[in-house]
N, C-alpha and C. Protein backbone atom coordinates (compact mmCIF):
# COMPACT_ATOMS: atom_id res chain seq x y z
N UNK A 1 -38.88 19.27 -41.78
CA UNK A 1 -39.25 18.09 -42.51
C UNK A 1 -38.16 17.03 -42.35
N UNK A 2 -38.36 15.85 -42.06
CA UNK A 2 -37.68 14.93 -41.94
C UNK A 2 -36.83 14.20 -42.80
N UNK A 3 -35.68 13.96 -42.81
CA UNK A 3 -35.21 12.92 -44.73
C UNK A 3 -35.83 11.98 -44.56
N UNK A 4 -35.96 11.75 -46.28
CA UNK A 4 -36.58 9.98 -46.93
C UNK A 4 -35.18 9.27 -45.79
N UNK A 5 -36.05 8.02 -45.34
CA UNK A 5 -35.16 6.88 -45.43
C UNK A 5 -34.58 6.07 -46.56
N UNK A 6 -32.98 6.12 -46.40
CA UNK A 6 -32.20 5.58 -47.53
C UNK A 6 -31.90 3.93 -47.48
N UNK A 7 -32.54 3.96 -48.60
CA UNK A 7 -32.88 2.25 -48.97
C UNK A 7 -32.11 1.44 -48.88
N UNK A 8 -31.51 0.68 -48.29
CA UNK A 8 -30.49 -0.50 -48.51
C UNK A 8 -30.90 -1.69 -49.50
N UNK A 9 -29.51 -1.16 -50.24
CA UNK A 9 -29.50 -2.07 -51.76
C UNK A 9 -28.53 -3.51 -50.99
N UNK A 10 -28.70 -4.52 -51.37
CA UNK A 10 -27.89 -5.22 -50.88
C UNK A 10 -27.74 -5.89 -52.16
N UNK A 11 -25.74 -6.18 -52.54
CA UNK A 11 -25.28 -6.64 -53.70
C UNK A 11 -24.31 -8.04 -53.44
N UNK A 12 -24.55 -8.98 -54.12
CA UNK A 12 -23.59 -9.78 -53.64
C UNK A 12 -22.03 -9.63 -54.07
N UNK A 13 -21.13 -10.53 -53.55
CA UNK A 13 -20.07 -10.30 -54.00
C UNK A 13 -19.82 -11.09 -55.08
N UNK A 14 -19.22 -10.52 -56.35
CA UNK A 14 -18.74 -11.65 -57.39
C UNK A 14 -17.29 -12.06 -57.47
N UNK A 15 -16.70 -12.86 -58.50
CA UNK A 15 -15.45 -13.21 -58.02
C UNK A 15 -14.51 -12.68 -57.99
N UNK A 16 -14.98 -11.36 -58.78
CA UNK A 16 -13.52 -9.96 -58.68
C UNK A 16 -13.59 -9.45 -57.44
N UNK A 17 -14.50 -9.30 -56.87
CA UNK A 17 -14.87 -8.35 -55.52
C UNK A 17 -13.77 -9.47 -54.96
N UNK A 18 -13.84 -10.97 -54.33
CA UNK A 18 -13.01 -11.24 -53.48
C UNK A 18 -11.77 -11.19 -54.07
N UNK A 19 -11.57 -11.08 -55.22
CA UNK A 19 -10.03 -11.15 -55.50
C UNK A 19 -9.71 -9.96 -55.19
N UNK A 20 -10.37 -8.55 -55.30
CA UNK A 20 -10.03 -7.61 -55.38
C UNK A 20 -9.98 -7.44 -53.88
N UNK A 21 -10.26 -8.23 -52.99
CA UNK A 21 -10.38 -8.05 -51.71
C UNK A 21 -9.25 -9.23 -51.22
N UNK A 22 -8.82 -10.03 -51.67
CA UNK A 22 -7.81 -10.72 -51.29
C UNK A 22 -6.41 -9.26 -51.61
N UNK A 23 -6.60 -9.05 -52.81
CA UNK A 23 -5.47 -8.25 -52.69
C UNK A 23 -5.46 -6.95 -52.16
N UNK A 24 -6.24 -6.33 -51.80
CA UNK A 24 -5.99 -5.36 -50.57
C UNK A 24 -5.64 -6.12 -49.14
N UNK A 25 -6.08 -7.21 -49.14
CA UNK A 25 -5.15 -8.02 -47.55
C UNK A 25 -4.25 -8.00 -47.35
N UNK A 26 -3.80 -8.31 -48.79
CA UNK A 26 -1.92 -9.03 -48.83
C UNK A 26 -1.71 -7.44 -48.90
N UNK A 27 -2.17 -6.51 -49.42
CA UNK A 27 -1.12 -5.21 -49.12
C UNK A 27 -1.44 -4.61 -48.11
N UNK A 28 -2.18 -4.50 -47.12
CA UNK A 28 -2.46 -4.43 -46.04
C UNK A 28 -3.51 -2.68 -45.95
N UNK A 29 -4.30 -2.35 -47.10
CA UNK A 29 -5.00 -1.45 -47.61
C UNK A 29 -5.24 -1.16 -45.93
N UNK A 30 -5.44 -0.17 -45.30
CA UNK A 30 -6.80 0.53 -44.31
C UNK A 30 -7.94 -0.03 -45.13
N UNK A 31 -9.08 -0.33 -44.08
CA UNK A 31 -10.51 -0.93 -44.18
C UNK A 31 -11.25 0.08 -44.94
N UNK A 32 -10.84 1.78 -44.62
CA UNK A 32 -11.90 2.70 -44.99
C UNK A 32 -11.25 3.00 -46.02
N UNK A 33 -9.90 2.79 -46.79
CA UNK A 33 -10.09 3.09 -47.79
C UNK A 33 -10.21 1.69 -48.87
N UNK A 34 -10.76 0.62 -48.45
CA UNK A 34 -11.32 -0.20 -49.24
C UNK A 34 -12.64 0.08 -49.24
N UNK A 35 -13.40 0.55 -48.27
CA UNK A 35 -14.55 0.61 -48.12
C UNK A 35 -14.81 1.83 -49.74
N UNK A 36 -14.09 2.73 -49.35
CA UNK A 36 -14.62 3.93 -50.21
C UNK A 36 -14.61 3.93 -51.58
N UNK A 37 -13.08 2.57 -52.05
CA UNK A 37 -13.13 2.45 -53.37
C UNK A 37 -13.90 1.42 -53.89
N UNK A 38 -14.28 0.39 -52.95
CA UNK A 38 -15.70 -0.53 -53.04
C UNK A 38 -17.11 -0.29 -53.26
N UNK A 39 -17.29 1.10 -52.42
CA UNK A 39 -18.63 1.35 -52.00
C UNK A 39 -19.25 0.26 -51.30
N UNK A 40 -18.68 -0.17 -50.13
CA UNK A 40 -19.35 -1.30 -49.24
C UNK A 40 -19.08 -0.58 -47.94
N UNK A 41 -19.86 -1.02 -47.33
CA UNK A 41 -19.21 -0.54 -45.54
C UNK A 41 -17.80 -1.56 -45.39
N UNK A 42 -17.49 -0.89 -43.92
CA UNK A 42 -16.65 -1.42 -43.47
C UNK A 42 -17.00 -2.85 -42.92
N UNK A 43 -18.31 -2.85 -42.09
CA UNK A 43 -18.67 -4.00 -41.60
C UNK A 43 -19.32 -5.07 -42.28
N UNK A 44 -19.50 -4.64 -43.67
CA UNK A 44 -19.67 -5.77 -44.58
C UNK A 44 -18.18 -6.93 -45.31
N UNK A 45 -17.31 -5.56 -45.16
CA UNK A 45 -15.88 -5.89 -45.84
C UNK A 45 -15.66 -7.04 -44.44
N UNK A 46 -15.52 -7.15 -43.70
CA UNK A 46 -14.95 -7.57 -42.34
C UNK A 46 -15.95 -8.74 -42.23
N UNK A 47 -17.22 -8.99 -42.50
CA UNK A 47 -17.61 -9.94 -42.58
C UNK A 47 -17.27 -11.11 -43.51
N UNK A 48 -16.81 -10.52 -44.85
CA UNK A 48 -16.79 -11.28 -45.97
C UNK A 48 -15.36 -11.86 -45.66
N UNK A 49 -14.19 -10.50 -45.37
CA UNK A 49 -12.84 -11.51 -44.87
C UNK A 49 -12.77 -12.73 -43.85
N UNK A 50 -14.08 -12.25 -42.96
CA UNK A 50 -14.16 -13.84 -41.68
C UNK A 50 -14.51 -14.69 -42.36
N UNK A 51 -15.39 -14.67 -43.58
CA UNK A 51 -15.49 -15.55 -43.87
C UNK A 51 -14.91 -16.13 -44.90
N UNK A 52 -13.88 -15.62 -45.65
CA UNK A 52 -12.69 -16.14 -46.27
C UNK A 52 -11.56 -16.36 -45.71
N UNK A 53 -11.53 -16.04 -44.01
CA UNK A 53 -10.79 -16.09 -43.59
C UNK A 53 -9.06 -15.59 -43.78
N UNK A 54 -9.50 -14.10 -44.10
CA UNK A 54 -8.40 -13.61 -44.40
C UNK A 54 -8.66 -12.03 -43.46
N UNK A 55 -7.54 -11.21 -43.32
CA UNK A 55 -7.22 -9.86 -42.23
C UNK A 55 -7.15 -9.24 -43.18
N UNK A 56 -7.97 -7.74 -42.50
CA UNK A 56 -7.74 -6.58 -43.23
C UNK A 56 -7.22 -5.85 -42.74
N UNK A 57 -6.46 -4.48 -43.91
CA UNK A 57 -6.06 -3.44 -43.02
C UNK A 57 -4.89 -3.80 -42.64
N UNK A 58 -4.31 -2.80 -41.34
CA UNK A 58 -2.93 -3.43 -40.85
C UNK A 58 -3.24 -4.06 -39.23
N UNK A 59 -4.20 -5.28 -39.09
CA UNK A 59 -4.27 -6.02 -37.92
C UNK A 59 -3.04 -6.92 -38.06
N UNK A 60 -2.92 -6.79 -36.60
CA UNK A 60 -1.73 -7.97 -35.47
C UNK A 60 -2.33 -8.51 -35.04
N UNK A 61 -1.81 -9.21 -34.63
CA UNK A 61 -2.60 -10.39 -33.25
C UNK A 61 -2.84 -10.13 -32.25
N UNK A 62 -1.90 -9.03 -32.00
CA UNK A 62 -2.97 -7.87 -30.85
C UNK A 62 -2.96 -8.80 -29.49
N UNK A 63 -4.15 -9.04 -28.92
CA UNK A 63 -3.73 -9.55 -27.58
C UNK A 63 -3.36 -10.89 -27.42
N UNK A 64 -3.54 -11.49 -28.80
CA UNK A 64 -2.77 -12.98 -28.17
C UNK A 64 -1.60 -12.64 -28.19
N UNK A 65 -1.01 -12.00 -29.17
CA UNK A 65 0.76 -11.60 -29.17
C UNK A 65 0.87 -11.65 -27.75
N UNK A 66 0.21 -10.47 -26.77
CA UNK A 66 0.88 -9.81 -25.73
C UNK A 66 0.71 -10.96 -24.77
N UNK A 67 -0.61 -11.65 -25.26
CA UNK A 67 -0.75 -13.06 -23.92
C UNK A 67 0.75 -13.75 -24.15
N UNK A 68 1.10 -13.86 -25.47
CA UNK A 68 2.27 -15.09 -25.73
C UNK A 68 3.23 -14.79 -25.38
N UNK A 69 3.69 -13.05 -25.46
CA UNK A 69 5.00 -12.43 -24.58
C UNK A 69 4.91 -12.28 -23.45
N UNK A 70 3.85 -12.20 -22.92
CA UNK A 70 3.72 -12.48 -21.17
C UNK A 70 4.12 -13.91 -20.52
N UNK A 71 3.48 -14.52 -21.24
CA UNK A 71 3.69 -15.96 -21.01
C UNK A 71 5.59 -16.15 -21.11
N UNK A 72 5.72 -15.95 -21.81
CA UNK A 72 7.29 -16.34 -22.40
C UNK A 72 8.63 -15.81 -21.49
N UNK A 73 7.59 -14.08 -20.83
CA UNK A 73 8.26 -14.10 -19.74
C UNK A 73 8.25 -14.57 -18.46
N UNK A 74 6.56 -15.03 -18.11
CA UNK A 74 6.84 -15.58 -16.98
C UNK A 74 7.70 -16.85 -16.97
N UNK A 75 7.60 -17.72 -18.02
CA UNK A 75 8.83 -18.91 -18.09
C UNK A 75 9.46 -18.71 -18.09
N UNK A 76 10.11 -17.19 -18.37
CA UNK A 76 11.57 -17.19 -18.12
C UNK A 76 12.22 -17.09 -16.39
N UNK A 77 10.95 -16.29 -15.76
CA UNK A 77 11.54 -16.44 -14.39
C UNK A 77 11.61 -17.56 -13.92
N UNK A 78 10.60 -18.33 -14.08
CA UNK A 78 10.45 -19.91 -13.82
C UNK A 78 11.60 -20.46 -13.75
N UNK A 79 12.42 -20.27 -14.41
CA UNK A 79 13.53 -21.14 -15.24
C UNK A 79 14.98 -20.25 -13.75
């Protein structure tokens, strides 16, 4: 026998949710364990920070960093 399909509730966020989500940024929480004490997915959390424009978790800048230290060395041979 097959499972019921599980219903997607969809909740908005109120103004504690982003505060409570601003401050897991600034401490740099992991995504899944905001997710778990939220009860939201991950890919909802990650939407709502793009669009507050704030990072979750412990992200870097990741490949622009490495573009900008590449860069910095090729000017240095330049030079």
């Amino acid at each position: 026998m097959a499972k019921a399909k599980k219903i997607v509730m969809r909740r908005e966020y109120t103004n504690a949710d982003v505060k409570e989500l601003r401050a897991h940024s600034k401490a740099k929480t992991p995504v899944a364990k905001i997710a778990k004490l939220t009860k939201r997915t991950e890919a909802s959390l990650r939407q709502k920070a793009i669009k507050l424009g704030i990072r979750l978790g412990h992200q870097s800048l990741g490949p622009l960093l490495i573009r900008y230290k590449r860069n910095q060395v090729a000017k240095r041979n330049l030079i």
